[in-house]
PDB file of N, CA and C in Angstrom:
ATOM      1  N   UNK A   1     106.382  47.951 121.652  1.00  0.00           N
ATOM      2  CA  UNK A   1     107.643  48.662 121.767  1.00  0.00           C
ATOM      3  C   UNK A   1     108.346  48.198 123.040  1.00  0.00           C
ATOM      4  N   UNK A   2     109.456  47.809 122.931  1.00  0.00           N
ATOM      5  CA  UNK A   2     110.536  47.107 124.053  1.00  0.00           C
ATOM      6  C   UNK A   2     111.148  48.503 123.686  1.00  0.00           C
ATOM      7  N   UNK A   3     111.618  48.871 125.451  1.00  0.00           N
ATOM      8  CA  UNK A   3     112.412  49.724 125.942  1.00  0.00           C
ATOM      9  C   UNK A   3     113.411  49.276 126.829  1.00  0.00           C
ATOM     10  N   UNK A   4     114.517  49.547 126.743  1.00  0.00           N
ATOM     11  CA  UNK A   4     115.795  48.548 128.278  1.00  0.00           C
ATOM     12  C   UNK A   4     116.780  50.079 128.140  1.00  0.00           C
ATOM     13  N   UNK A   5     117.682  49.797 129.263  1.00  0.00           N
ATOM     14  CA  UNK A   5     118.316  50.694 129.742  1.00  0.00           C
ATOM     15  C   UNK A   5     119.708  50.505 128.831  1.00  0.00           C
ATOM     16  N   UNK A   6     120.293  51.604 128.624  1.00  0.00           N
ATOM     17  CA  UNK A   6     121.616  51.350 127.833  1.00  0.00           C
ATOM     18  C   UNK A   6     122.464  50.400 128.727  1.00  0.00           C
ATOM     19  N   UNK A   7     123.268  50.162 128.406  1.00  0.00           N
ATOM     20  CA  UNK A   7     124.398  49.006 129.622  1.00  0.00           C
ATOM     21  C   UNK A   7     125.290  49.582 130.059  1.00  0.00           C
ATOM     22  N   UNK A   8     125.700  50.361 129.796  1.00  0.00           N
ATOM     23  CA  UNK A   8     127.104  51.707 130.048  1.00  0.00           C
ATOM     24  C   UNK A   8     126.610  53.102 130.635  1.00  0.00           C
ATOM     25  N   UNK A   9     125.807  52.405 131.489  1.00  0.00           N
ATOM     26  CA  UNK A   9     125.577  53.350 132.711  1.00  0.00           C
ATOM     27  C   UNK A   9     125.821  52.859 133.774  1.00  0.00           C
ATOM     28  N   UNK A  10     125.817  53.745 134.801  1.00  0.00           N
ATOM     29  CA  UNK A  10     125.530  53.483 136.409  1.00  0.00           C
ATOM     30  C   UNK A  10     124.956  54.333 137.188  1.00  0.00           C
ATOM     31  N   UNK A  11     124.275  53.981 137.958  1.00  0.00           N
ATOM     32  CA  UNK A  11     122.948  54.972 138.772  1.00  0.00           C
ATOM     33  C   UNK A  11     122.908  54.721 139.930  1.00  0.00           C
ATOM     34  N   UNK A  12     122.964  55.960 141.083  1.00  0.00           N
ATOM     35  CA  UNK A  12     122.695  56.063 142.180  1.00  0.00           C
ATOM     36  C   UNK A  12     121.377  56.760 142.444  1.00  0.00           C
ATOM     37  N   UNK A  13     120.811  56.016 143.253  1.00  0.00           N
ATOM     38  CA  UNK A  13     119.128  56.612 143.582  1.00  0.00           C
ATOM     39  C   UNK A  13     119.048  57.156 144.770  1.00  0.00           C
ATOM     40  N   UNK A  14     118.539  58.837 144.679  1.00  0.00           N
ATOM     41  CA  UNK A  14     117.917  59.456 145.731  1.00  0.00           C
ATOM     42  C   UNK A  14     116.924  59.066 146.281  1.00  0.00           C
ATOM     43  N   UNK A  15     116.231  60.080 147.321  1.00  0.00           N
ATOM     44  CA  UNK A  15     114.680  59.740 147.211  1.00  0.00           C
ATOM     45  C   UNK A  15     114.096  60.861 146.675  1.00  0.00           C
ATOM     46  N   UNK A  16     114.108  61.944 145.712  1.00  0.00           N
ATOM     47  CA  UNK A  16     113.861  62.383 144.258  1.00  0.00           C
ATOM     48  C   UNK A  16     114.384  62.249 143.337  1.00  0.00           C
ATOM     49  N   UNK A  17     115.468  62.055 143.228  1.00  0.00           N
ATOM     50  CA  UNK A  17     116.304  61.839 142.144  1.00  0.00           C
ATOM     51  C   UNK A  17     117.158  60.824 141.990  1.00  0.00           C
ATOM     52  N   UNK A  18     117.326  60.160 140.182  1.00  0.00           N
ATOM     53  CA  UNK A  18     118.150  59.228 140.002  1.00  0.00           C
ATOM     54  C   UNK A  18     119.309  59.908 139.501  1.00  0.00           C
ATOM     55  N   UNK A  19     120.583  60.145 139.618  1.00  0.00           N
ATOM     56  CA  UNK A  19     122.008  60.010 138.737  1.00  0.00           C
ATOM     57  C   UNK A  19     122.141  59.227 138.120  1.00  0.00           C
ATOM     58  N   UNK A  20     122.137  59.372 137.181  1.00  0.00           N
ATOM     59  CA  UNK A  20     122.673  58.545 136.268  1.00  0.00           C
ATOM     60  C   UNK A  20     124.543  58.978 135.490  1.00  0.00           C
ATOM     61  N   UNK A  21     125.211  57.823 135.178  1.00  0.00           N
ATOM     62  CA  UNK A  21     126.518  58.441 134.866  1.00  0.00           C
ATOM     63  C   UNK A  21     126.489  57.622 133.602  1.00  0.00           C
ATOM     64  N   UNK A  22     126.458  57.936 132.250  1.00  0.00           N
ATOM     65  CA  UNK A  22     127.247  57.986 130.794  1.00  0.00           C
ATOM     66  C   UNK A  22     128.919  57.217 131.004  1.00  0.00           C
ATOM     67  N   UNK A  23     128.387  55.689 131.323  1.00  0.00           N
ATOM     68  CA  UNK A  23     130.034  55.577 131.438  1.00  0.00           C
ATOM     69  C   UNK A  23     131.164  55.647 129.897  1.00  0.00           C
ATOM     70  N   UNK A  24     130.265  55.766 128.833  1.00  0.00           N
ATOM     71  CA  UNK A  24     130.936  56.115 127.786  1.00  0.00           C
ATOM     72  C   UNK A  24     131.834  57.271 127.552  1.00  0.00           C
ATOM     73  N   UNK A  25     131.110  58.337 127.867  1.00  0.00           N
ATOM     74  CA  UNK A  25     131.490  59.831 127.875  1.00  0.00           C
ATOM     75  C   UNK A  25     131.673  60.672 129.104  1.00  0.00           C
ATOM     76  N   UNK A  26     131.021  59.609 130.466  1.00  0.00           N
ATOM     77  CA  UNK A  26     131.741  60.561 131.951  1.00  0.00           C
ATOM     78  C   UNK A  26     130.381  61.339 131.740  1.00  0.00           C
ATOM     79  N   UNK A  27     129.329  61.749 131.119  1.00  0.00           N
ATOM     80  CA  UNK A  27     128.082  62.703 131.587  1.00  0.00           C
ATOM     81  C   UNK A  27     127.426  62.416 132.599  1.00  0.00           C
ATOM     82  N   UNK A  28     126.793  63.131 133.807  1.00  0.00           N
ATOM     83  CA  UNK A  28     125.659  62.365 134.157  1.00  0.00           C
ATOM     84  C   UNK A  28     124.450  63.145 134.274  1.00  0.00           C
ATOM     85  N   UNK A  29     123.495  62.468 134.440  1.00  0.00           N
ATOM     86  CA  UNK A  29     122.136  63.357 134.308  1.00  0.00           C
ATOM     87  C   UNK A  29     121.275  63.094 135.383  1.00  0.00           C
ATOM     88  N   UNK A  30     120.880  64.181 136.009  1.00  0.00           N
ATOM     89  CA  UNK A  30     120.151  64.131 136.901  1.00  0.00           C
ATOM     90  C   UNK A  30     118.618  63.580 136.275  1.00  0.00           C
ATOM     91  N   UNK A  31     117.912  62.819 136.912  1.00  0.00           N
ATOM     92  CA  UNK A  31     116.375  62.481 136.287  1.00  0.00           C
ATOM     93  C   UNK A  31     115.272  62.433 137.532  1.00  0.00           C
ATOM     94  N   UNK A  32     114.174  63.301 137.451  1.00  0.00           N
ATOM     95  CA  UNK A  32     112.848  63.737 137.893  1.00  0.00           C
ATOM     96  C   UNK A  32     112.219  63.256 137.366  1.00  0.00           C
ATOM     97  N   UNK A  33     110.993  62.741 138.169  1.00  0.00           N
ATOM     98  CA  UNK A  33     109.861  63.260 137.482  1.00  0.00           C
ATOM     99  C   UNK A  33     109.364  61.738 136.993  1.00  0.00           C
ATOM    100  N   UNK A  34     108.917  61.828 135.617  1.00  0.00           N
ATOM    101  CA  UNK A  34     108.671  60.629 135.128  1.00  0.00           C
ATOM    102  C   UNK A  34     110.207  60.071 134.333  1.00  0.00           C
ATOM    103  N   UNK A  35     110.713  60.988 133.653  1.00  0.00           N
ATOM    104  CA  UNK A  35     112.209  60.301 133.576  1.00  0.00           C
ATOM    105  C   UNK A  35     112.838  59.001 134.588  1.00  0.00           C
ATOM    106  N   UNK A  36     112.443  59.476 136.365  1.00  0.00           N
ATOM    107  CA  UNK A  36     113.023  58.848 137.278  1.00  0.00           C
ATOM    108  C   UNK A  36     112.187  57.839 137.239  1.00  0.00           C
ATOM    109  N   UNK A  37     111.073  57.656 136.669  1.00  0.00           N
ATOM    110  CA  UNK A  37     110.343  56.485 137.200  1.00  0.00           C
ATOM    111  C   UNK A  37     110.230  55.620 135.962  1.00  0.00           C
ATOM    112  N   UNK A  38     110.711  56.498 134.617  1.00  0.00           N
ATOM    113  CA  UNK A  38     110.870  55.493 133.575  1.00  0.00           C
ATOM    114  C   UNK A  38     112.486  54.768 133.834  1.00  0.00           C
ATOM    115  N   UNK A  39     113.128  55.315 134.663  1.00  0.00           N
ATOM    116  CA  UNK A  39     114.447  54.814 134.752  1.00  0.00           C
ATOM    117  C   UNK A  39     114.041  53.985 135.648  1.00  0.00           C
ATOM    118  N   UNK A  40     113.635  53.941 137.002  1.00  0.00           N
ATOM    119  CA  UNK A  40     113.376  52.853 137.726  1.00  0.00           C
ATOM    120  C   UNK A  40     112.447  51.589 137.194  1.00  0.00           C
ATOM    121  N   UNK A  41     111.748  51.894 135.767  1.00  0.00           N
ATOM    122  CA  UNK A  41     111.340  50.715 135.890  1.00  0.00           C
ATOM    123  C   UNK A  41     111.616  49.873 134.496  1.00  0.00           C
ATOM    124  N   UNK A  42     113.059  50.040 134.231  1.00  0.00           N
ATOM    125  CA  UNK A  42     113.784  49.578 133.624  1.00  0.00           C
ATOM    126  C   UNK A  42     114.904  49.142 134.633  1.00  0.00           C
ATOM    127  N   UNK A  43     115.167  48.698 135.845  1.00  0.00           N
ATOM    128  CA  UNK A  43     116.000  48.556 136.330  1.00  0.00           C
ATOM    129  C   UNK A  43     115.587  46.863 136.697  1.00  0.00           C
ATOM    130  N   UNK A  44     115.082  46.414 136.360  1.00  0.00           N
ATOM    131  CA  UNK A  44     115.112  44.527 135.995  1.00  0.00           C
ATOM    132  C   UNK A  44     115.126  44.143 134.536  1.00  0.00           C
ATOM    133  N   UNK A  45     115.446  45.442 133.614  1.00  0.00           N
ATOM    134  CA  UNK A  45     115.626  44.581 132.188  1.00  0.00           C
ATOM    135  C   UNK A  45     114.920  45.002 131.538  1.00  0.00           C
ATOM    136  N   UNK A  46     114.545  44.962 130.482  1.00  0.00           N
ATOM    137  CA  UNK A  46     113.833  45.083 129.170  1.00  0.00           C
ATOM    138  C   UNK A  46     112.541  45.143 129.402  1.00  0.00           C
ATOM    139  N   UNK A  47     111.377  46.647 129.171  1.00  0.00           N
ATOM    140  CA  UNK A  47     109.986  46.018 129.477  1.00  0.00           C
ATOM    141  C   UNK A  47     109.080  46.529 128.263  1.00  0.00           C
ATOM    142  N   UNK A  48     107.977  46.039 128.449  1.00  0.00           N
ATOM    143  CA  UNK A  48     106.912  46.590 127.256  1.00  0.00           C
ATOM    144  C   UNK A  48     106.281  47.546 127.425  1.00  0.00           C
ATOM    145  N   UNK A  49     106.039  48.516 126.710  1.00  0.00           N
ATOM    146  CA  UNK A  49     105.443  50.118 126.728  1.00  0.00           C
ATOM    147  C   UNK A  49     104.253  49.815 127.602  1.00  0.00           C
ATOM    148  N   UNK A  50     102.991  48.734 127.264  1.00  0.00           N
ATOM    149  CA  UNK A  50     102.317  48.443 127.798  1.00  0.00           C
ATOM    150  C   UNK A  50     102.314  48.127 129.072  1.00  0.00           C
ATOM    151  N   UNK A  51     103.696  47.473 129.518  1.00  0.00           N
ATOM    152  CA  UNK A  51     103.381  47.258 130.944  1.00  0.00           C
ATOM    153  C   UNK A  51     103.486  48.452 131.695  1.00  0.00           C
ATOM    154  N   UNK A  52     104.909  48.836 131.063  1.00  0.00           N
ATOM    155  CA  UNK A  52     104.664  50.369 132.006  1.00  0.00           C
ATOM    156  C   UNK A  52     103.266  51.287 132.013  1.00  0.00           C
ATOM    157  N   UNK A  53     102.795  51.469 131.131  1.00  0.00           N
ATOM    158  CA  UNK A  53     101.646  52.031 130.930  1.00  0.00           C
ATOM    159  C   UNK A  53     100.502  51.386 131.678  1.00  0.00           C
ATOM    160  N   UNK A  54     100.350  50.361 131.924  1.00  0.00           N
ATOM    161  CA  UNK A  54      99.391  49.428 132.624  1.00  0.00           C
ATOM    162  C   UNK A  54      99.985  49.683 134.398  1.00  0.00           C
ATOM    163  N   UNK A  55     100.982  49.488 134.767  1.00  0.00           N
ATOM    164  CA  UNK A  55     101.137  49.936 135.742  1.00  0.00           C
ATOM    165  C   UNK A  55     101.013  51.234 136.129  1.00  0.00           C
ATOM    166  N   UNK A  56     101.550  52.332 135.318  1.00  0.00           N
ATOM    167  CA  UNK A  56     101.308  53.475 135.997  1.00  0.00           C
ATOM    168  C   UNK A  56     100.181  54.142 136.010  1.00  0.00           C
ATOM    169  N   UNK A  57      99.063  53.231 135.379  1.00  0.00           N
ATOM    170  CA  UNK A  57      97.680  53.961 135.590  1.00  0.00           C
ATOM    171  C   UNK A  57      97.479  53.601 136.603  1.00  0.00           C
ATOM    172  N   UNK A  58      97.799  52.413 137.362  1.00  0.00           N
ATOM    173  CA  UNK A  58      96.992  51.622 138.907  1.00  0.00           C
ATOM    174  C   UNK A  58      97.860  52.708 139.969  1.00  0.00           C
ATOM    175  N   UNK A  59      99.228  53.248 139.525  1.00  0.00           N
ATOM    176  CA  UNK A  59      99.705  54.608 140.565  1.00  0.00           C
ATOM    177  C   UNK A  59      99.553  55.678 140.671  1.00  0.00           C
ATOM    178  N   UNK A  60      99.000  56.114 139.173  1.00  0.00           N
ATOM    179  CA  UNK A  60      99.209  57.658 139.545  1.00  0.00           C
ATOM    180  C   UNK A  60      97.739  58.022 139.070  1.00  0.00           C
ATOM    181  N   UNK A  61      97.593  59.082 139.292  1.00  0.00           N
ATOM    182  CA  UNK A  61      95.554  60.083 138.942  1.00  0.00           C
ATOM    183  C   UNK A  61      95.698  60.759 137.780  1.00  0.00           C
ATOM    184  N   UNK A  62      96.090  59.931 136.689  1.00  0.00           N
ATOM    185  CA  UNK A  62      95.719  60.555 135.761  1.00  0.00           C
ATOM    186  C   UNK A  62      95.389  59.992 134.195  1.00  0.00           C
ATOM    187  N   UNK A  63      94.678  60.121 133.726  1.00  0.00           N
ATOM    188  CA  UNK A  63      94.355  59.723 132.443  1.00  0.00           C
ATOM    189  C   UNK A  63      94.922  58.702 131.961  1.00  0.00           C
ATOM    190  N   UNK A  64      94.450  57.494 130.815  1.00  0.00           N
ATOM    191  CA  UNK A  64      95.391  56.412 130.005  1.00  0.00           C
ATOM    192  C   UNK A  64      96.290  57.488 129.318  1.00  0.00           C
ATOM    193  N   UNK A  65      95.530  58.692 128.697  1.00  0.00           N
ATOM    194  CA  UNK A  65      95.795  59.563 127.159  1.00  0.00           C
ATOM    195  C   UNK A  65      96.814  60.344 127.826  1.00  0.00           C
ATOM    196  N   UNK A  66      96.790  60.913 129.412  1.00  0.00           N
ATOM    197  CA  UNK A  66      97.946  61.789 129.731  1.00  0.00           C
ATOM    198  C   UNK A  66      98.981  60.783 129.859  1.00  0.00           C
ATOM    199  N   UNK A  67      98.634  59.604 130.958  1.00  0.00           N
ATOM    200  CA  UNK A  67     100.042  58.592 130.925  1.00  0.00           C
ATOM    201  C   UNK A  67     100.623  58.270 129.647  1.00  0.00           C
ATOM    202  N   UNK A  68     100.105  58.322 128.838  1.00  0.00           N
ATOM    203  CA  UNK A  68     100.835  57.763 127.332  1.00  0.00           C
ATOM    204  C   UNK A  68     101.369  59.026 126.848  1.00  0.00           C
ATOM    205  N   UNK A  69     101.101  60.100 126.705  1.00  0.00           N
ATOM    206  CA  UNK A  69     102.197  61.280 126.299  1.00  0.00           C
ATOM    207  C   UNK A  69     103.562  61.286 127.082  1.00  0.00           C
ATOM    208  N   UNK A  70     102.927  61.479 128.436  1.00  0.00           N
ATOM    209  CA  UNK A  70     104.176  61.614 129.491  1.00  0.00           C
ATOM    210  C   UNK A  70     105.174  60.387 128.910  1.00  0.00           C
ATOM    211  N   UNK A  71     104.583  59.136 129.266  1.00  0.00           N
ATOM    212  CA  UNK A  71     105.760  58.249 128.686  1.00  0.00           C
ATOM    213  C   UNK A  71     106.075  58.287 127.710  1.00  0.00           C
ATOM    214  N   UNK A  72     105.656  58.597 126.645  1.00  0.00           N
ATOM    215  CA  UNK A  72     106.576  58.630 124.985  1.00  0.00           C
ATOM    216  C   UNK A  72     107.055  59.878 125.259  1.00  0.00           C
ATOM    217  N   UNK A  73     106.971  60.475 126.175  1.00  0.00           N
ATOM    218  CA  UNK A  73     107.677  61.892 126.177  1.00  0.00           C
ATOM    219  C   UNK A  73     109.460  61.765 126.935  1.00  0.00           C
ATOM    220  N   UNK A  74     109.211  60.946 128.162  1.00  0.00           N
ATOM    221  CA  UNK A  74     109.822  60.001 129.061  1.00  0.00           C
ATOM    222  C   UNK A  74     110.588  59.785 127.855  1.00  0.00           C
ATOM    223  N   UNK A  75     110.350  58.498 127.335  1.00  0.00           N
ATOM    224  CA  UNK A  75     111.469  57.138 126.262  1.00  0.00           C
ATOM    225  C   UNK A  75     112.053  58.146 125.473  1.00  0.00           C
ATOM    226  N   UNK A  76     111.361  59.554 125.015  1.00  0.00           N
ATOM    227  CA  UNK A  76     112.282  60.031 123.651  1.00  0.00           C
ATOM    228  C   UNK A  76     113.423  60.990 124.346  1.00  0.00           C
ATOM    229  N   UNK A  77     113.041  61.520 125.471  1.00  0.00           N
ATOM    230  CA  UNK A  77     114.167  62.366 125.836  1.00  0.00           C
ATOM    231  C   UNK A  77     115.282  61.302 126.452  1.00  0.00           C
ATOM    232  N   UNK A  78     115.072  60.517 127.435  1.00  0.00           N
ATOM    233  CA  UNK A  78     116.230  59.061 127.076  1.00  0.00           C
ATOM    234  C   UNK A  78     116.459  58.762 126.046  1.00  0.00           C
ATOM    235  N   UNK A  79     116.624  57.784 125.344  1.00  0.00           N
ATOM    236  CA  UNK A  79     116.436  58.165 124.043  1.00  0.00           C
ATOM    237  C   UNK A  79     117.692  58.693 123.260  1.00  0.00           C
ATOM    238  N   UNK A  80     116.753  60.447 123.521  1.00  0.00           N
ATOM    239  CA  UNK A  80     118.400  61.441 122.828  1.00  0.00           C
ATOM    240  C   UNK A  80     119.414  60.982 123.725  1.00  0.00           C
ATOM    241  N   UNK A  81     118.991  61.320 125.029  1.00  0.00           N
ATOM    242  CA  UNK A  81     120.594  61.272 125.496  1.00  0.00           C
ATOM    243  C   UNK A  81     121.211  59.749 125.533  1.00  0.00           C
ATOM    244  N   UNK A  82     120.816  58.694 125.105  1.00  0.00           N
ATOM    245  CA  UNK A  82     121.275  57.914 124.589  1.00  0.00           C
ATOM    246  C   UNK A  82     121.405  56.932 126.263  1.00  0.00           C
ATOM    247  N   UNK A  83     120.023  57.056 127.081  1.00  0.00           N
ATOM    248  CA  UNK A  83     120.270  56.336 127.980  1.00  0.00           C
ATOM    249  C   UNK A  83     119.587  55.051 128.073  1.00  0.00           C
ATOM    250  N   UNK A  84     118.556  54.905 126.795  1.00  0.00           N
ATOM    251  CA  UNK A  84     117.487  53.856 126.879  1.00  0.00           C
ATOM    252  C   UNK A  84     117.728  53.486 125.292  1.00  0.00           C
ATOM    253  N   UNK A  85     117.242  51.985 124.995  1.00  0.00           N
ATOM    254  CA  UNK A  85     117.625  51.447 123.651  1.00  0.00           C
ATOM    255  C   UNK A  85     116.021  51.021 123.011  1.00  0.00           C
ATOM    256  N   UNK A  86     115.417  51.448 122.351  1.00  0.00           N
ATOM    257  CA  UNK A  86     113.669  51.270 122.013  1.00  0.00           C
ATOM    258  C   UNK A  86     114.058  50.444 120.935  1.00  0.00           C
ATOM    259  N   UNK A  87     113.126  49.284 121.146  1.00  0.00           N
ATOM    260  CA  UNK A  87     113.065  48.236 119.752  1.00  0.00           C
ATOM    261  C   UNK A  87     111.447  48.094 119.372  1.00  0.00           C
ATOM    262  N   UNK A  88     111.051  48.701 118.237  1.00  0.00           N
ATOM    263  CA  UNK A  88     109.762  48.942 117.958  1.00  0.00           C
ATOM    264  C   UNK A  88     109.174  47.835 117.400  1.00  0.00           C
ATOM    265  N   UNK A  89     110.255  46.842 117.134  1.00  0.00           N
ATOM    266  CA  UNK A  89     109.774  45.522 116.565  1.00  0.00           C
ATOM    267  C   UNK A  89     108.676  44.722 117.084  1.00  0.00           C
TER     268      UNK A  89
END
């Protein structure tokens, strides 16, 4: 599964939080959490579920089985709001 960032955004980064702005529709969304870190690591382009997943086990303390919910949990709520583009191909 390839995940990339929609193109019709723009994002300013806190140090908790990303903004993100909907330049289609003017929304923006605040993102925490793992949202913020699935957004940051889409910010060089297009990546594979796996890598993210492979990386964020070497960062964070917790499980392969919890990191993999959190992130498909991550991609689908982007996703709705239509900030990330998933190609399952």
């Amino acid at each position: 599964m390839k995940i990339a960032r929609s193109e019709e955004t723009a994002t300013t980064s806190l140090s908790e939080e990303c903004i993100v702005l909907d330049i289609n529709n003017g929304e923006y969304f605040g993102l925490e959490g793992a949202l913020m870190e699935l957004w940051l690591e889409l910010e060089t382009g297009t990546r594979e579920f796996n890598q993210i997943l492979s990386k964020w086990k070497s960062e964070f303390d917790q499980s392969e089985a919890e990191l993999t919910v959190i992130l498909q949990n991550a991609i689908q709520e982007l996703s709705a709001k239509k900030l990330v583009k998933v190609d399952v191909s």
